[in-house]
Protein backbone atom coordinates (compact mmCIF):
# COMPACT_ATOMS: atom_id res chain seq x y z
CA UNK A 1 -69.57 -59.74 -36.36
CA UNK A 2 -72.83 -61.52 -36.05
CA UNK A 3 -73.88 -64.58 -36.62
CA UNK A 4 -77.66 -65.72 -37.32
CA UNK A 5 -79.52 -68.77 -38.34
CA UNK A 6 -83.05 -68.65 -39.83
CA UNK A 7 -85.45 -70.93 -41.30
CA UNK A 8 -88.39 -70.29 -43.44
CA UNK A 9 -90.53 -72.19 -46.09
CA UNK A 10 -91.38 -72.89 -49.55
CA UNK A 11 -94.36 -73.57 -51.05
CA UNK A 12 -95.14 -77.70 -51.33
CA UNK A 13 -94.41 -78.37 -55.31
CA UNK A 14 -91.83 -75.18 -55.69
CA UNK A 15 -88.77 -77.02 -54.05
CA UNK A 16 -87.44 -77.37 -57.48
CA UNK A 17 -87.75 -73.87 -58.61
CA UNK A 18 -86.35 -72.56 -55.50
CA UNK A 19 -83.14 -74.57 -56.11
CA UNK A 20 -83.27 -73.38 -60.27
CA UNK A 21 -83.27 -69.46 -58.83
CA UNK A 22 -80.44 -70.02 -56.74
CA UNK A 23 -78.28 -71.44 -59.28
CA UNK A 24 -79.19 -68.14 -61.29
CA UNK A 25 -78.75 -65.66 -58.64
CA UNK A 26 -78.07 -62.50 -59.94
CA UNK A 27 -74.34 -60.99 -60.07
CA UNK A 28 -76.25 -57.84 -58.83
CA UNK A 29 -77.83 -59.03 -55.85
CA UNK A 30 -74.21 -61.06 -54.60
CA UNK A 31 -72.41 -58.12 -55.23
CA UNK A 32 -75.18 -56.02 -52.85
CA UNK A 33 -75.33 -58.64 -50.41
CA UNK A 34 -71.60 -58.87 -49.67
CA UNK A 35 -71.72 -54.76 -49.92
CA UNK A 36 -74.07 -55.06 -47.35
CA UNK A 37 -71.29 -56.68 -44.74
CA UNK A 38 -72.75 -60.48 -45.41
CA UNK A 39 -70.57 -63.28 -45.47
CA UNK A 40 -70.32 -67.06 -45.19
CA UNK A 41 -74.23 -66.78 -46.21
CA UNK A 42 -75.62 -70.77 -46.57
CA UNK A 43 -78.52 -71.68 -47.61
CA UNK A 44 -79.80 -75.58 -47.16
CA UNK A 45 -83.25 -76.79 -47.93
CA UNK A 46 -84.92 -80.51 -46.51
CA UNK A 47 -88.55 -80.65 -48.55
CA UNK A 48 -90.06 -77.65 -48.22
CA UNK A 49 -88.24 -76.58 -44.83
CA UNK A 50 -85.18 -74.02 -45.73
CA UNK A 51 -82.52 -73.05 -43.17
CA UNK A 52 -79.90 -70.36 -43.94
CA UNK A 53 -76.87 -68.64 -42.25
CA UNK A 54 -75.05 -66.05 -42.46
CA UNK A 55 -72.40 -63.62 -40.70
CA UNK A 56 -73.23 -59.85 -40.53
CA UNK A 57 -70.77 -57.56 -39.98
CA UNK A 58 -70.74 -55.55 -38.26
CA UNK A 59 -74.07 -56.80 -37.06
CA UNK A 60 -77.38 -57.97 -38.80
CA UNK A 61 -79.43 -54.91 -38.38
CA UNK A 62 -76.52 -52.34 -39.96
CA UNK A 63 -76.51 -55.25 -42.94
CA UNK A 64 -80.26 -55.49 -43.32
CA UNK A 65 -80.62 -52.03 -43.23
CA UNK A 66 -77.89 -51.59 -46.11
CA UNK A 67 -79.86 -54.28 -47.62
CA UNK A 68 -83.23 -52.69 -47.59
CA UNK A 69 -82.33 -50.18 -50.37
CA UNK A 70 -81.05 -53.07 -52.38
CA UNK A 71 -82.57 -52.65 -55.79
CA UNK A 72 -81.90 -55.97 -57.09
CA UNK A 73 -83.00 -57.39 -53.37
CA UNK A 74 -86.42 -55.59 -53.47
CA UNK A 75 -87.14 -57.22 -57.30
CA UNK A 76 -85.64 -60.49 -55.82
CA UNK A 77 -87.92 -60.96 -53.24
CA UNK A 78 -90.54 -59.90 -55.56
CA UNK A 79 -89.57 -62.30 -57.97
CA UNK A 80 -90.25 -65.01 -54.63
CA UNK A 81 -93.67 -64.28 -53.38
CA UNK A 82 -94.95 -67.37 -55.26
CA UNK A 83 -92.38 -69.45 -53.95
CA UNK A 84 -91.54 -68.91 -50.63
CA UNK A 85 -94.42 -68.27 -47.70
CA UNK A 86 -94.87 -65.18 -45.89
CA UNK A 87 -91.53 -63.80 -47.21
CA UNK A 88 -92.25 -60.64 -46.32
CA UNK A 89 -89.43 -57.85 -47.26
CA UNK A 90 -87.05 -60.28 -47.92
CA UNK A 91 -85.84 -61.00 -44.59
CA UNK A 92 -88.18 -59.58 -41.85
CA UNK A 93 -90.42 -62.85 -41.57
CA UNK A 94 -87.38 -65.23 -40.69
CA UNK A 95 -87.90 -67.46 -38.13
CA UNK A 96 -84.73 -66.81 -36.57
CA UNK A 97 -82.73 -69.64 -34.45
CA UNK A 98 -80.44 -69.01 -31.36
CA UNK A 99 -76.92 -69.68 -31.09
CA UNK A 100 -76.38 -72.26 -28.33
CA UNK A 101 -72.55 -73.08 -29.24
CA UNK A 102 -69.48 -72.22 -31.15
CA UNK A 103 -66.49 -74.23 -31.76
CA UNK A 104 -64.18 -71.03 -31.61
CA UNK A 105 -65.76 -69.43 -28.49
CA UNK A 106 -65.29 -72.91 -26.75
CA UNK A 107 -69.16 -72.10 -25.08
């Protein structure tokens, strides 16, 4: 399992819509997502500045790859392009943070 924390950002004046969508995400695209080996996937938001996390199993590049021929991920992130900047192919843009410490690992 992998763990990985991103942040990316909305467009000023769509912080609203951004949180409508993601009450309304589609049954489709949760069902591919945890397919896909996600789990424990967060996303918060401060203004226009959103960071998300998620655990991959059994890393991030098998799930994103699983996730790339996502039907209902491709139209999603089409659905974004006027709300979130430089989004890219739905995850390859993500500014990604690193892991300094984990409770469980005791690091």
């Amino acid at each position: 399992m992998e763990r990985v924390c991103f942040t990316f950002e909305i467009y000023e004046g769509m912080e609203a819509e951004y949180d409508k969508r993601h009450r309304e995400i589609w049954p489709e695209l949760v069902k591919d997502i945890n397919d896909a080996g996600f789990s424990n996937y967060t996303i918060f938001r401060r203004g226009t500045i959103a960071v998300g996390y998620f655990e991959a199993v059994p890393d991030k590049q098998t799930a994103l790859e699983k996730m790339s021929r996502s039907e209902a991920n491709t139209k999603w992130a089409e659905w974004f392009k006027n709300v979130i900047v430089n989004l890219g192919d739905g995850y390859g843009n993500l500014i990604e943070l690193r892991e300094v410490w984990h409770l469980e690992e005791g690091k």
